[in-house]
N, C-alpha and C. Protein backbone atom coordinates (compact mmCIF):
# COMPACT_ATOMS: atom_id res chain seq x y z
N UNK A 1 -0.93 -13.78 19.29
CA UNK A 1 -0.23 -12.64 18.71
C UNK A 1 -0.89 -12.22 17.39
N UNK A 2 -0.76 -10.76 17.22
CA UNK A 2 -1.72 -10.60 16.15
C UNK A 2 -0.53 -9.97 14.96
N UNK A 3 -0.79 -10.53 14.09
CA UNK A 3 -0.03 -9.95 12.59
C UNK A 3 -0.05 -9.12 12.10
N UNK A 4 0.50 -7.83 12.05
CA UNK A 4 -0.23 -6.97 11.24
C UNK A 4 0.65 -6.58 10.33
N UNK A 5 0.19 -7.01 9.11
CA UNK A 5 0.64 -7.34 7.97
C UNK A 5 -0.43 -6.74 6.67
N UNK A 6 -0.29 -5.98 5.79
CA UNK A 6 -0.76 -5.23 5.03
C UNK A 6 -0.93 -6.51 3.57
N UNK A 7 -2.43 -6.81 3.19
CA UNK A 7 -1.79 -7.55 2.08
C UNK A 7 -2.35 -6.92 0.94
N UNK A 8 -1.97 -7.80 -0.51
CA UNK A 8 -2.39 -7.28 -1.83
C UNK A 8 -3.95 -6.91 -2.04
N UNK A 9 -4.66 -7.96 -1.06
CA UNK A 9 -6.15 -7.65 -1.27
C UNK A 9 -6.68 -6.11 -0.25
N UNK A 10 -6.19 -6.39 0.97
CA UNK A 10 -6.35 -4.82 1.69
C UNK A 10 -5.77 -3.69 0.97
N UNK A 11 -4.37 -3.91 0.03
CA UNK A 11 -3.87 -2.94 -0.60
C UNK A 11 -4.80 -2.47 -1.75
N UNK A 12 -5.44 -3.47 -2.52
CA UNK A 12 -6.28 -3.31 -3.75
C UNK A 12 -7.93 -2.48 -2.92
N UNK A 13 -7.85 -2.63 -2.15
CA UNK A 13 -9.09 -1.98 -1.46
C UNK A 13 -8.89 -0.96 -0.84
N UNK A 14 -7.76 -0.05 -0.73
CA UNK A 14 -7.42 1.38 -0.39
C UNK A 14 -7.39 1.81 -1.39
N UNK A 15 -6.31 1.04 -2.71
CA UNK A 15 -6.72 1.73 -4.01
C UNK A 15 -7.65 2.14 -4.31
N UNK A 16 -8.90 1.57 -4.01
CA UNK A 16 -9.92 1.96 -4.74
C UNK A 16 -10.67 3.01 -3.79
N UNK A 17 -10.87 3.20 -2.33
CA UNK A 17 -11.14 3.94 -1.34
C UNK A 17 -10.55 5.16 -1.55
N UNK A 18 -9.07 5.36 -1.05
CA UNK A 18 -8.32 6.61 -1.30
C UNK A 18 -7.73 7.23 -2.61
N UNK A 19 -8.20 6.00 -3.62
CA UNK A 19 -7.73 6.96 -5.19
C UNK A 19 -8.60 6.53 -6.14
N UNK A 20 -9.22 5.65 -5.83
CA UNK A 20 -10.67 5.57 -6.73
C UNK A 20 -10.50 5.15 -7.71
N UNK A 21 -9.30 3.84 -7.78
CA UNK A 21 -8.89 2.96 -8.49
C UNK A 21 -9.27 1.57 -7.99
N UNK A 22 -10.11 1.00 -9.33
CA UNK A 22 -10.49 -0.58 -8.81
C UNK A 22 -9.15 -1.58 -9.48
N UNK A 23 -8.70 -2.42 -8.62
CA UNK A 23 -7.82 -3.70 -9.16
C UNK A 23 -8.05 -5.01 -8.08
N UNK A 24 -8.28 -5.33 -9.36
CA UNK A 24 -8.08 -6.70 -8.98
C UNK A 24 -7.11 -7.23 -7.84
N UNK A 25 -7.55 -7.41 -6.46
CA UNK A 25 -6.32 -8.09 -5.87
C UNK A 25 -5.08 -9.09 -6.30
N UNK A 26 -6.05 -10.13 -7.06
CA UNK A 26 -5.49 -11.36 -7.43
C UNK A 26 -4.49 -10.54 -8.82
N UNK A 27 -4.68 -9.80 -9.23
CA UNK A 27 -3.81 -8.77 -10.32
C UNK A 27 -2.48 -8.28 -9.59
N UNK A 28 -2.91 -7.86 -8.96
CA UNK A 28 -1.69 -7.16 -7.96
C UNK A 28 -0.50 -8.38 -7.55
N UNK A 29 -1.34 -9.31 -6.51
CA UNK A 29 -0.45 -10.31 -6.03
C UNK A 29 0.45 -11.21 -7.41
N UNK A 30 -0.40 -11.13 -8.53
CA UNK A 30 0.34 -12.01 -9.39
C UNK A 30 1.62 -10.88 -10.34
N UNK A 31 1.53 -9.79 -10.18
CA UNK A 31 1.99 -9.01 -10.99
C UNK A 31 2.58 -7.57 -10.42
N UNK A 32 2.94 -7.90 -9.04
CA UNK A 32 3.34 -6.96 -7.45
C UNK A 32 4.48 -5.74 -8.26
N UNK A 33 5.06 -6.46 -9.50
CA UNK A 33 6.01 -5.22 -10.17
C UNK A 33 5.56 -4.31 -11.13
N UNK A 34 4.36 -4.38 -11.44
CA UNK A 34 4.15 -3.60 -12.22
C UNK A 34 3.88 -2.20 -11.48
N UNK A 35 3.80 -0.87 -12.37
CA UNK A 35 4.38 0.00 -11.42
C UNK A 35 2.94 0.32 -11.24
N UNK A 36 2.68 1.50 -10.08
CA UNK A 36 1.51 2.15 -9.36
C UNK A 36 0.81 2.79 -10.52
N UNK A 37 2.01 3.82 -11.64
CA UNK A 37 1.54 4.27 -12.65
C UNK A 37 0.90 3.94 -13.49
N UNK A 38 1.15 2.70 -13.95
CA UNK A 38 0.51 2.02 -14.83
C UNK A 38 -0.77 1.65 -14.73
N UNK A 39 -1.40 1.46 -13.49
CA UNK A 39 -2.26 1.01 -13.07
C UNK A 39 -3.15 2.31 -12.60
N UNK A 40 -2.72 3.65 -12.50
CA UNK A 40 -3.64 4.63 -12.39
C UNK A 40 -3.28 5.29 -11.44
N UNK A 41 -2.12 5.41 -10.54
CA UNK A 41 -2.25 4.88 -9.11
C UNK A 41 -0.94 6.26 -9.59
N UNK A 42 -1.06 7.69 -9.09
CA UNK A 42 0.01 8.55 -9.00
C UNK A 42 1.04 8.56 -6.91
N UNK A 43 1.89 10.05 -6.97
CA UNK A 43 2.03 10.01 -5.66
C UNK A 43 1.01 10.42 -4.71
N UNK A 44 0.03 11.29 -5.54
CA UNK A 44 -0.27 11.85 -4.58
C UNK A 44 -2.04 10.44 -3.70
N UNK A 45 -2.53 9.85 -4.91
CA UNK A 45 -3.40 8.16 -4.93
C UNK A 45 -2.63 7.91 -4.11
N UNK A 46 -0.89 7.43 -4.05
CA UNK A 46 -0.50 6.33 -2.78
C UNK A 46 -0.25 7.38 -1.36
N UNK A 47 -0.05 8.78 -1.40
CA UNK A 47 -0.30 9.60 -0.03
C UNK A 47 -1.59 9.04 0.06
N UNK A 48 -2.47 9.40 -0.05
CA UNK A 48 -3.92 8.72 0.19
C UNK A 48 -3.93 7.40 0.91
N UNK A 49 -3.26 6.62 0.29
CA UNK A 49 -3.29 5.33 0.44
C UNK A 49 -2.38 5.23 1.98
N UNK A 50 -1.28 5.28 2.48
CA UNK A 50 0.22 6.02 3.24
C UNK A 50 -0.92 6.24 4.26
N UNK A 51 -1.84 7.42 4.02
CA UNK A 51 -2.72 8.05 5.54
C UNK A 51 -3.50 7.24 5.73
N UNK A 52 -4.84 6.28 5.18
CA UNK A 52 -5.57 5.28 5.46
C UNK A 52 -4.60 3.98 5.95
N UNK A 53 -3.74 4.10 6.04
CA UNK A 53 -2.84 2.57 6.65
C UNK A 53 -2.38 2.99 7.87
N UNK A 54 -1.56 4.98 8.12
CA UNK A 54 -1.56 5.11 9.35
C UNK A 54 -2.39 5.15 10.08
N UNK A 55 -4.06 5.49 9.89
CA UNK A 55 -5.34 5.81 10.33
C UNK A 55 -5.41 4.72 11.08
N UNK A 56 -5.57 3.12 10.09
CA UNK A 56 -5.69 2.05 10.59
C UNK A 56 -5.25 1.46 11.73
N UNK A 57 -3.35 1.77 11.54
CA UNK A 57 -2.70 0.80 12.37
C UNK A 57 -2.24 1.85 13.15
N UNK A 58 -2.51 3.28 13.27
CA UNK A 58 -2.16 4.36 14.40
C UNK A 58 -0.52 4.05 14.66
N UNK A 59 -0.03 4.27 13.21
CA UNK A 59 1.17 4.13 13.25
C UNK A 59 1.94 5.45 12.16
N UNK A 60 3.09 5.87 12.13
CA UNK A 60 3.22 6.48 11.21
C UNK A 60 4.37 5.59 10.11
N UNK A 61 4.27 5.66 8.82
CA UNK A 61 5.48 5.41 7.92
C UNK A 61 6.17 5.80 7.41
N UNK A 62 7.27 5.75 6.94
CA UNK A 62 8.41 6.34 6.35
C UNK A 62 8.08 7.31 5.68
N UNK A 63 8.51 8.59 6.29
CA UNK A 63 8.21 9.91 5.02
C UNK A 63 8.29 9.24 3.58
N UNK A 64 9.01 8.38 2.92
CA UNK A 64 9.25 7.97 1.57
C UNK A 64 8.31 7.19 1.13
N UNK A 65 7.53 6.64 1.39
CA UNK A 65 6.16 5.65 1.76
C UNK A 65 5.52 5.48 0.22
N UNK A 66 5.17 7.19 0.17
CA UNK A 66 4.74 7.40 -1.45
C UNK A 66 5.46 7.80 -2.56
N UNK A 67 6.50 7.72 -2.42
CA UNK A 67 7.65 7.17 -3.11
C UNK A 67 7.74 5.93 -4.13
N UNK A 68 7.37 4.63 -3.38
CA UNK A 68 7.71 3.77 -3.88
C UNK A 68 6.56 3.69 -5.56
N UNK A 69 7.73 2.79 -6.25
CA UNK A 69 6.95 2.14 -7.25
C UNK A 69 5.97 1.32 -7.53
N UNK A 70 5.89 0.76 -7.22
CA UNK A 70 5.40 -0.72 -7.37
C UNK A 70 4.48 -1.15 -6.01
N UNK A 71 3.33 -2.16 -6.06
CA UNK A 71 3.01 -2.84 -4.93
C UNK A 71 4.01 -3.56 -3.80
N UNK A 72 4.80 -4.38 -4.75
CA UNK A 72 5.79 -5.29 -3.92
C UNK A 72 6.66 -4.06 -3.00
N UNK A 73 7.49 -3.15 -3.53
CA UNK A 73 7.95 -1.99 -2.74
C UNK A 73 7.28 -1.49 -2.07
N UNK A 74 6.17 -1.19 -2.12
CA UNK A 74 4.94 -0.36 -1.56
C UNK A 74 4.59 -1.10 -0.09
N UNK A 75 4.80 -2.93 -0.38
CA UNK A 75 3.95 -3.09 0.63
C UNK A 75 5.11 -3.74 1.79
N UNK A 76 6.50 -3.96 0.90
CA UNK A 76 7.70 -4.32 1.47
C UNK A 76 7.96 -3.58 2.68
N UNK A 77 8.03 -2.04 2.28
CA UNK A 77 8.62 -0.86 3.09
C UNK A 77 6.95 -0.87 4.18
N UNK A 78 5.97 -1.07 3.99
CA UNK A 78 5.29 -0.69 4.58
C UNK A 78 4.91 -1.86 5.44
N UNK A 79 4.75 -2.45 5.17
CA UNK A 79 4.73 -4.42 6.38
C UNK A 79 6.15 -4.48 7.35
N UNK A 80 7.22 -4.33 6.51
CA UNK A 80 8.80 -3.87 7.19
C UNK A 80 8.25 -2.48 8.57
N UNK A 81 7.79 -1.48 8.34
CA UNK A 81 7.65 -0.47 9.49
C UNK A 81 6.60 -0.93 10.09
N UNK A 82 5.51 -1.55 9.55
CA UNK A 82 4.57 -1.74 10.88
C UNK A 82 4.95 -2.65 11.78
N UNK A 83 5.86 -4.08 11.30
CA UNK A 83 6.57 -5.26 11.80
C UNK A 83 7.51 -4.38 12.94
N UNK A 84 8.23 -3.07 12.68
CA UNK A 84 9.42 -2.80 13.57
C UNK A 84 8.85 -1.69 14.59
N UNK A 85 7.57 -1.64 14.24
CA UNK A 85 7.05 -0.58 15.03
C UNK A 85 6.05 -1.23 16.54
N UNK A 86 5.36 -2.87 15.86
CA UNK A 86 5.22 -3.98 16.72
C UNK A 86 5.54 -3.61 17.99
């Protein structure tokens, strides 16, 4: 069975692909609340981010997707729909 599960290091590597923000994975995973903003990262960086994950997993996510704050939210809501979409 295959997992498909979105993590901090694949997340830190769309950042930088679809918004042209470099972070540190190991930043992210240790520090998942700090917000998107802070880090460079607006709505329209995580739409970017939202279409390279549906591209991937040929799935769609929650209209609210780029919404969220934070990594941990970001990747909660988004591991949660690909898990129920399975």
């Amino acid at each position: 069975m295959i997992t498909t599960e979105v993590t901090y290091e694949e997340l830190a590597g769309l950042m930088k692909k679809a918004a042209g923000i470099t972070v540190d994975p190991q930043e992210l995973a240790q520090d998942p609340d700090a917000p998107f903003d802070a880090r460079g990262i607006d709505s329209l960086g995580l739409l970017g981010i939202v279409g390279e994950i549906e591209n991937r997993y040929g799935r769609s996510l929650p209209p609210d997707s780029e919404r969220c704050k934070t990594p941990r939210a970001f990747l909660d809501l988004v591991n949660n729909a690909l898990k129920a979409g399975a």
